[in-house]
N, C-alpha and C. Protein backbone atom coordinates (compact mmCIF):
# COMPACT_ATOMS: atom_id res chain seq x y z
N UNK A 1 90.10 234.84 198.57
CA UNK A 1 91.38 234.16 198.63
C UNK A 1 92.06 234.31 197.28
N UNK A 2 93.38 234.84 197.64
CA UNK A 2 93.85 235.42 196.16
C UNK A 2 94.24 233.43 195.64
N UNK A 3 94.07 233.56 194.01
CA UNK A 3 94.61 232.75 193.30
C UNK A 3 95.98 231.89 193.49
N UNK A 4 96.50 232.42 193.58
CA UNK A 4 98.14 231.86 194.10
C UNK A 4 98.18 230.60 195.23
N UNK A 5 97.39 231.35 195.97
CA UNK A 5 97.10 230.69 197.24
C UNK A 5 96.36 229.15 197.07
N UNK A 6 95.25 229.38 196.63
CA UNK A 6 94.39 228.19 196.38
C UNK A 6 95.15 227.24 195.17
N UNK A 7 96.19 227.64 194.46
CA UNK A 7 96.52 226.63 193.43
C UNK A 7 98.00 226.07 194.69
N UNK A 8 98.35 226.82 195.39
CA UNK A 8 99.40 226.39 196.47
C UNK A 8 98.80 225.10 197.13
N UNK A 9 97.86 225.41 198.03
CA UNK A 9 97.12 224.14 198.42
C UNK A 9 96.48 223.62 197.52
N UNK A 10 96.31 223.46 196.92
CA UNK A 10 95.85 221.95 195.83
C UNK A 10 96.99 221.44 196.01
N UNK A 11 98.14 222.24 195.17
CA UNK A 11 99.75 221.61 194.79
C UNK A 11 99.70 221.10 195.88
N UNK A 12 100.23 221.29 197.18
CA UNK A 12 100.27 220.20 198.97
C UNK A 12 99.68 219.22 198.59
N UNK A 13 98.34 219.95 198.59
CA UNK A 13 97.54 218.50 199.05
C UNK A 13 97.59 217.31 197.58
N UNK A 14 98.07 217.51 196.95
CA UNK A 14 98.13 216.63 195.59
C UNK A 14 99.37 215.72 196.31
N UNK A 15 100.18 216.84 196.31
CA UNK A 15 101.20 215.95 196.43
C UNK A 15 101.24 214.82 198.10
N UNK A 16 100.98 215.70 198.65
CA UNK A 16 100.47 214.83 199.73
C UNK A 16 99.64 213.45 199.62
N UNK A 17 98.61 213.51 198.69
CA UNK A 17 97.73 212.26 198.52
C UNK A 17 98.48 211.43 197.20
N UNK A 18 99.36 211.92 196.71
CA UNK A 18 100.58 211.39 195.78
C UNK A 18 101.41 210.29 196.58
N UNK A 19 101.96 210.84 197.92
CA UNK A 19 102.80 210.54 198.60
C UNK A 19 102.13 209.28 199.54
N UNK A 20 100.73 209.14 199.69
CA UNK A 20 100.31 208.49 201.05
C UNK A 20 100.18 207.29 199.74
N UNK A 21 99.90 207.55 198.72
CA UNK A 21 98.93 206.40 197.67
C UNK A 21 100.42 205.73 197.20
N UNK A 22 101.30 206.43 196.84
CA UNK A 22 103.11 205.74 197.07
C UNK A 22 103.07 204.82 197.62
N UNK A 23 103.57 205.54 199.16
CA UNK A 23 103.76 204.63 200.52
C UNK A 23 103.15 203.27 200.61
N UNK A 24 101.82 203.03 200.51
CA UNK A 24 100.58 202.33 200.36
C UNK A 24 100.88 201.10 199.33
N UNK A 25 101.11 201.71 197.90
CA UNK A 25 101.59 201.07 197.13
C UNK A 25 103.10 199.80 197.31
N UNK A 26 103.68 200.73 198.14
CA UNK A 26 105.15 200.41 198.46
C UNK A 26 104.94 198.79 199.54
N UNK A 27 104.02 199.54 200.68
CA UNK A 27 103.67 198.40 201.59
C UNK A 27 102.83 197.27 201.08
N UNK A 28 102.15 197.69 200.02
CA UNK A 28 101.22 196.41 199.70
C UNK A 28 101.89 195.26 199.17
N UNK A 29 103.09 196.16 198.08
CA UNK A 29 103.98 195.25 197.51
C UNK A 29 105.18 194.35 198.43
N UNK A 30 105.52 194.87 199.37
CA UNK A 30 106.00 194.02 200.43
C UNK A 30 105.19 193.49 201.23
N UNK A 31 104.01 193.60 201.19
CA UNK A 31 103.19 192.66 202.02
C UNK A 31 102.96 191.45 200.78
N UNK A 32 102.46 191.72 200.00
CA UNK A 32 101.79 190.86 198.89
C UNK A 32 103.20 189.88 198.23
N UNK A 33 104.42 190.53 197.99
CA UNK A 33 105.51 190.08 197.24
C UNK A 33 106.76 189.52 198.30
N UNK A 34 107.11 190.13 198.57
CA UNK A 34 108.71 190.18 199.19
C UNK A 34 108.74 189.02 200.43
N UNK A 35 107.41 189.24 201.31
CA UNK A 35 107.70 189.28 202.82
C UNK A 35 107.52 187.74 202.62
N UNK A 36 106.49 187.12 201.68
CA UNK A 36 105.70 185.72 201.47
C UNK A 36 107.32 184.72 200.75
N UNK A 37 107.98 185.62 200.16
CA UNK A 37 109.08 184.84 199.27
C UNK A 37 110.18 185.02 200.44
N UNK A 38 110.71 186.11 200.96
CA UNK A 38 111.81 185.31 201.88
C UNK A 38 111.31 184.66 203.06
N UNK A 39 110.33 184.63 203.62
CA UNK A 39 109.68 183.47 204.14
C UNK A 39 109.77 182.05 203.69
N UNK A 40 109.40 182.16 202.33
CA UNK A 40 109.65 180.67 201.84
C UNK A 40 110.92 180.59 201.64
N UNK A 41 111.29 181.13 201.45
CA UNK A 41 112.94 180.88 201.10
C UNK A 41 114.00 180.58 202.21
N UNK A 42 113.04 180.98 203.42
CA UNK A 42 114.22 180.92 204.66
C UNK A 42 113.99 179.47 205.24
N UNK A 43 112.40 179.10 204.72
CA UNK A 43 112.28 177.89 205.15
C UNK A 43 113.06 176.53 204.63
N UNK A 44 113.90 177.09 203.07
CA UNK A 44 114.45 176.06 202.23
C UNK A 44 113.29 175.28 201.36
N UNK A 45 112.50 176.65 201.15
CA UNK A 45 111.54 175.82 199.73
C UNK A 45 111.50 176.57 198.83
N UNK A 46 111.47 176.60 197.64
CA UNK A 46 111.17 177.11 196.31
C UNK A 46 110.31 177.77 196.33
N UNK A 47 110.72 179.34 195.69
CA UNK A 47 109.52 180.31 195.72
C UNK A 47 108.58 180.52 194.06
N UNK A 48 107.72 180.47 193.96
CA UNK A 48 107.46 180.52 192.33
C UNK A 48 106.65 182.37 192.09
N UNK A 49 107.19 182.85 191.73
CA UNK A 49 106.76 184.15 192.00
C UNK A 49 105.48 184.37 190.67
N UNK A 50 105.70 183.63 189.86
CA UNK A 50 104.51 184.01 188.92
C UNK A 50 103.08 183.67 189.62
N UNK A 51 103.07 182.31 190.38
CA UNK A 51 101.94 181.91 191.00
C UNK A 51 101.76 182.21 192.39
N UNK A 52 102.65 182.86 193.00
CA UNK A 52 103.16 183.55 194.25
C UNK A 52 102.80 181.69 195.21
N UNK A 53 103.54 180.88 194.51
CA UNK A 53 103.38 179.20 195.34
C UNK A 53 105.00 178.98 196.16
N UNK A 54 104.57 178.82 197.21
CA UNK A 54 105.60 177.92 197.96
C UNK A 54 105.63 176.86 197.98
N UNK A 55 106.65 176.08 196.95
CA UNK A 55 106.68 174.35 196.94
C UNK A 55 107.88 173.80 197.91
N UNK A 56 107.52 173.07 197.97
CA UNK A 56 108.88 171.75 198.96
C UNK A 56 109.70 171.57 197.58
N UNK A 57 110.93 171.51 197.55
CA UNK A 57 111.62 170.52 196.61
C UNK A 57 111.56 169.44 197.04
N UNK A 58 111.49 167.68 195.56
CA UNK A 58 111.33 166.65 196.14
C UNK A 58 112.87 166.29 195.27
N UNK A 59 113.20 165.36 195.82
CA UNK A 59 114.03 164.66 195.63
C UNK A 59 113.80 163.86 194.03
N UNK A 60 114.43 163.61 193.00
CA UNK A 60 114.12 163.34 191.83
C UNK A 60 114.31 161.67 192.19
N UNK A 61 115.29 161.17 192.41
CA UNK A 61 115.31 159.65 193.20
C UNK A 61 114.18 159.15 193.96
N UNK A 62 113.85 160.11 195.05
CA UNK A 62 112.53 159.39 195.69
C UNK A 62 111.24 158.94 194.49
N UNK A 63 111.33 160.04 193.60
CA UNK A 63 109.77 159.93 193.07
C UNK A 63 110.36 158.64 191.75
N UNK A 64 111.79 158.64 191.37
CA UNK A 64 111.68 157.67 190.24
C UNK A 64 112.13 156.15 190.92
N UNK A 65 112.52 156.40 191.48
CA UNK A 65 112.84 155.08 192.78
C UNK A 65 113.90 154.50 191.93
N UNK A 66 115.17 155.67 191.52
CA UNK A 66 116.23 154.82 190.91
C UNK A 66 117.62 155.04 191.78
N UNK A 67 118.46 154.13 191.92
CA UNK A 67 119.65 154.34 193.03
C UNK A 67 120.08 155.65 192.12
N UNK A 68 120.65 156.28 193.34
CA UNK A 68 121.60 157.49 193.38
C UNK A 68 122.78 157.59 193.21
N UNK A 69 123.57 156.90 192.03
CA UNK A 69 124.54 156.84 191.96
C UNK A 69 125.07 157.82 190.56
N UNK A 70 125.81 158.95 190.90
CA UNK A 70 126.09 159.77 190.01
C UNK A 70 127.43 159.69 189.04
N UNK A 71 128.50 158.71 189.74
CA UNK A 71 129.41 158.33 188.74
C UNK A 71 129.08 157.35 187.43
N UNK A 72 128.32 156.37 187.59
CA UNK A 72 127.80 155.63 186.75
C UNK A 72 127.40 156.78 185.44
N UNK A 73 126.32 157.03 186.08
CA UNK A 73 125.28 157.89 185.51
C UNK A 73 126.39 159.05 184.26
N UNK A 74 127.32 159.73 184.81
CA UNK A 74 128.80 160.47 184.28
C UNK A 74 129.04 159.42 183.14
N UNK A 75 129.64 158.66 183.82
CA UNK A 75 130.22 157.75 182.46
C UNK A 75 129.44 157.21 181.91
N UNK A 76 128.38 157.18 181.81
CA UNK A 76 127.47 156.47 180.82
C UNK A 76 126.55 157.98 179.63
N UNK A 77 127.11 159.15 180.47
CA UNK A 77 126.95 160.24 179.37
C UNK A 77 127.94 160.90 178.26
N UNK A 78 128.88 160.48 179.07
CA UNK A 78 130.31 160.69 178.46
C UNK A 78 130.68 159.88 177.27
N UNK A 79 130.12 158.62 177.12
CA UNK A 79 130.12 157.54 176.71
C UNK A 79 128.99 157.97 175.43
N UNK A 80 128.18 158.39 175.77
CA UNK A 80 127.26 158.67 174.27
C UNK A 80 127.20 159.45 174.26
N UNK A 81 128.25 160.61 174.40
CA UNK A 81 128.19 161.76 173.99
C UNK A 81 128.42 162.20 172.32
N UNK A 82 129.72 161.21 171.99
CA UNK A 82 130.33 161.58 170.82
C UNK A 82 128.93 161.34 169.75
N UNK A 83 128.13 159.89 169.99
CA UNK A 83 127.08 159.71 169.00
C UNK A 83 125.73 160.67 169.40
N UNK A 84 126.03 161.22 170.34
CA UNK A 84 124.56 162.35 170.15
C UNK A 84 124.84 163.44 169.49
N UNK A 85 126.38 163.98 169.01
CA UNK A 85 127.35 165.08 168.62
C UNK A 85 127.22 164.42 167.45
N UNK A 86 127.23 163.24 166.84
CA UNK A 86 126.91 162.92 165.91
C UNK A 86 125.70 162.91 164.67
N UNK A 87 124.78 162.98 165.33
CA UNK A 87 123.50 162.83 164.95
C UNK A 87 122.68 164.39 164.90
N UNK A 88 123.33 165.21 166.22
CA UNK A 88 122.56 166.56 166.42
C UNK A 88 122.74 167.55 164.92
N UNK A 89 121.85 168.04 164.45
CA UNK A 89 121.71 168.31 163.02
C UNK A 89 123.10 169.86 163.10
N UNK A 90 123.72 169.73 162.22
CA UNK A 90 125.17 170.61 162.16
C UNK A 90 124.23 172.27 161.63
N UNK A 91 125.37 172.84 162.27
CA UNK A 91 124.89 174.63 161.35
C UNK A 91 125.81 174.96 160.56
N UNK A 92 124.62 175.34 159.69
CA UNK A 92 124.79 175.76 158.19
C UNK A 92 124.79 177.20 158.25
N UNK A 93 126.13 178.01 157.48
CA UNK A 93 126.58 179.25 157.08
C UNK A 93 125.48 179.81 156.32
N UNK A 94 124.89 180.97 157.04
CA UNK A 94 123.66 181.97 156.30
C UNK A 94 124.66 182.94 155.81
N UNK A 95 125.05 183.47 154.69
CA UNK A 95 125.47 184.52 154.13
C UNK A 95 124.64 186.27 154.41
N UNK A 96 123.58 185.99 154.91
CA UNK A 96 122.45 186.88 154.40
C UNK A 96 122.44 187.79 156.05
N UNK A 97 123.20 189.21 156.21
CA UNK A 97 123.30 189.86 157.59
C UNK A 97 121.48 189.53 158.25
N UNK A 98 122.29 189.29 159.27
CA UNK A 98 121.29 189.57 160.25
C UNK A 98 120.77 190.55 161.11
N UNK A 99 119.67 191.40 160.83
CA UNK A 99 119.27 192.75 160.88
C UNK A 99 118.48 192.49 162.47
């Protein structure tokens, strides 16, 4: 079998077992990643992809058991705003470029 030939089929078949180990790759990652998160997501829960966790969101009211009233809550930030603008430590002019 002349030379040419036999480095022809390797080249196929490389690329061929290139192509199946791809594919493979491709499906695992939509099996393992994608398919588990819009699942959770269609259900209306939070997807955490670092821990691949599907949580419920809870309600921040239920767990502190404080009324839900968000205008109060507004004006009473608005209201100490100026003294937290007060106190938050000011920036100071560096002369020296920043590389």
């Amino acid at each position: 079998m002349p030379i040419m030939t036999r480095f022809i089929n390797r080249l196929f078949l490389g690329t061929i077992a290139l192509f199946v180990l791809s594919t493979a790759a491709v499906v695992a990652y939509q099996l393992i990643y994608v398919i588990p998160a819009k699942r959770c997501e269609t259900a209306g829960r939070w997807w955490d992809p670092g821990s691949r966790t599907c949580a419920t969101p809870i309600f921040i009211p239920h767990i502190t058991g404080r009324p839900l009233n968000t205008q109060e809550a507004a004006a009473a930030a608005a209201a100490a705003l100026p003294e937290a603008q007060e106190r938050s430590p000011k920036p100071t002019y560096d002369p020296r470029p920043s590389f």
